[in-house]
C-alpha atoms as a PDB file:
ATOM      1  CA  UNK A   1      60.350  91.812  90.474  1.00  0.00           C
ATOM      2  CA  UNK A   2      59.637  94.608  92.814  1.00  0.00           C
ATOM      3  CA  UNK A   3      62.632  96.931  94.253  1.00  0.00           C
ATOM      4  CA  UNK A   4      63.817  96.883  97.369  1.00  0.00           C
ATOM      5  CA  UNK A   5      63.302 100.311  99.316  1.00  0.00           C
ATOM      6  CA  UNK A   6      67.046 100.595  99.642  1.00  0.00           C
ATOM      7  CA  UNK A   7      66.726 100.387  95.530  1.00  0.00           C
ATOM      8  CA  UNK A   8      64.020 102.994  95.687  1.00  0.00           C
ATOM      9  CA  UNK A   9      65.860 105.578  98.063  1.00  0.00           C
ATOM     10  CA  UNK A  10      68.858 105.135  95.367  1.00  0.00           C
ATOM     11  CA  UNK A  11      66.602 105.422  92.221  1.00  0.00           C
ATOM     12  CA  UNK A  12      64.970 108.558  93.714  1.00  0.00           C
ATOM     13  CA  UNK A  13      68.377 110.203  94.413  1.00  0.00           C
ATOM     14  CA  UNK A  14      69.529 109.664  90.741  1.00  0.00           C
ATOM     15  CA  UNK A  15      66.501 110.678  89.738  1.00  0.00           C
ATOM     16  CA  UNK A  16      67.085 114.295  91.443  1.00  0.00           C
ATOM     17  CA  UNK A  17      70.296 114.487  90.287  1.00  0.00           C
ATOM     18  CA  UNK A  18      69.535 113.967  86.645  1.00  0.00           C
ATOM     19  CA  UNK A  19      66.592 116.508  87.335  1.00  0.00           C
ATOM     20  CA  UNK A  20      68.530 119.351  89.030  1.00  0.00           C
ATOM     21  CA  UNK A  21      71.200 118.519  85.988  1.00  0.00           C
ATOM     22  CA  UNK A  22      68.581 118.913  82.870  1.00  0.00           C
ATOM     23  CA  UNK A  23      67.611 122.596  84.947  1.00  0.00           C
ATOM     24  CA  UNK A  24      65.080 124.538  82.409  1.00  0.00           C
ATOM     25  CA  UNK A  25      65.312 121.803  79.484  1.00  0.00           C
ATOM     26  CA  UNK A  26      62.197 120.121  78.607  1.00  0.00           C
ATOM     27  CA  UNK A  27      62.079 116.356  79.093  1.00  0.00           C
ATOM     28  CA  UNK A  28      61.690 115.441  75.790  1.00  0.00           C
ATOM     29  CA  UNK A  29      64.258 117.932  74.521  1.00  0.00           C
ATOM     30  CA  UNK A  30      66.794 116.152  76.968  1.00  0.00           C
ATOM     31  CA  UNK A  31      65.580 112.764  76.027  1.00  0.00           C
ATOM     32  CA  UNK A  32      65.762 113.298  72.076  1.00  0.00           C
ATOM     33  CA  UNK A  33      69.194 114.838  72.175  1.00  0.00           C
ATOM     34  CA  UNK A  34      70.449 112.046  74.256  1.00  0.00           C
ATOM     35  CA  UNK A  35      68.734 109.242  71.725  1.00  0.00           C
ATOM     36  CA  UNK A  36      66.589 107.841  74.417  1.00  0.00           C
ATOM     37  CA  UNK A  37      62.872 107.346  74.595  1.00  0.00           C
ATOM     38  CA  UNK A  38      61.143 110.232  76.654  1.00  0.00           C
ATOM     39  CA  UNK A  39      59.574 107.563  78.776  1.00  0.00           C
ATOM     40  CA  UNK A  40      63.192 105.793  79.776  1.00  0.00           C
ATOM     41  CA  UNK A  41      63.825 109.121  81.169  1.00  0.00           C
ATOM     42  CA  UNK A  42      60.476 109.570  82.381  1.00  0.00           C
ATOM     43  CA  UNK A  43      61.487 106.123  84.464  1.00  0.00           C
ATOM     44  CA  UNK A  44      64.684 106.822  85.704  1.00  0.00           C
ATOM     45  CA  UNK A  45      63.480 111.189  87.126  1.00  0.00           C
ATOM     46  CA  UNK A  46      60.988 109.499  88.905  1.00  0.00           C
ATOM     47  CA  UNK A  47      63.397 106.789  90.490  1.00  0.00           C
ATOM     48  CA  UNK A  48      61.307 103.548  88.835  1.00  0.00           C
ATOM     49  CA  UNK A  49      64.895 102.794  87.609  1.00  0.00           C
ATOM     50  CA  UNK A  50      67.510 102.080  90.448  1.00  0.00           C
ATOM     51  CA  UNK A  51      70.037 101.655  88.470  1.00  0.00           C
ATOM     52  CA  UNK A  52      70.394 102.945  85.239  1.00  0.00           C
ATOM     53  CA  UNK A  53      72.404 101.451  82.648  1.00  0.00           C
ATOM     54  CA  UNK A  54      75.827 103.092  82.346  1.00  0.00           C
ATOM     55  CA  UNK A  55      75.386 104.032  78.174  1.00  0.00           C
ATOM     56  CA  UNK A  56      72.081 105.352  78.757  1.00  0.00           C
ATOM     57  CA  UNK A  57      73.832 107.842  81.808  1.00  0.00           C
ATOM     58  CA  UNK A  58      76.605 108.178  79.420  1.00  0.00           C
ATOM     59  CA  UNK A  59      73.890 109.279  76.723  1.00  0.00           C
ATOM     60  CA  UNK A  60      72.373 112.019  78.461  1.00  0.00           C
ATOM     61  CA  UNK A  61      75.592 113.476  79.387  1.00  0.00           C
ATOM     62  CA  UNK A  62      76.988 113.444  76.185  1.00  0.00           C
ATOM     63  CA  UNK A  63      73.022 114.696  75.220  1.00  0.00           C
ATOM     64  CA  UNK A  64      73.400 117.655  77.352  1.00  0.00           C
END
């Protein structure tokens, strides 16, 4: 099911959040340290993902 664009405005504003947040780090460093897939984080940067799950946010903070 496609998103809505109000799901797509919030997706891309996560999405530069979690960018500005990871600064220098690689992608995949970010991604491997956090125990997620390179592409789930791939999805969510690029605002595919609206809403990420909470444990998968939790992840990458803990990840840091």
């Amino acid at each position: 099911m496609p998103l809505t664009p109000a799901e797509v405005e919030r997706g891309q504003r996560i999405g530069a959040l979690l960018r500005r947040a990871r600064g220098c780090r690689s992608m995949l460093d970010v991604a491997l340290a956090s125990h997620i897939s390179p592409e789930t984080l791939r999805k969510i940067e690029s605002g595919r993902v609206a809403t990420p799950a909470f444990p998968t946010i939790a992840a990458m903070a803990n990840g840091r």
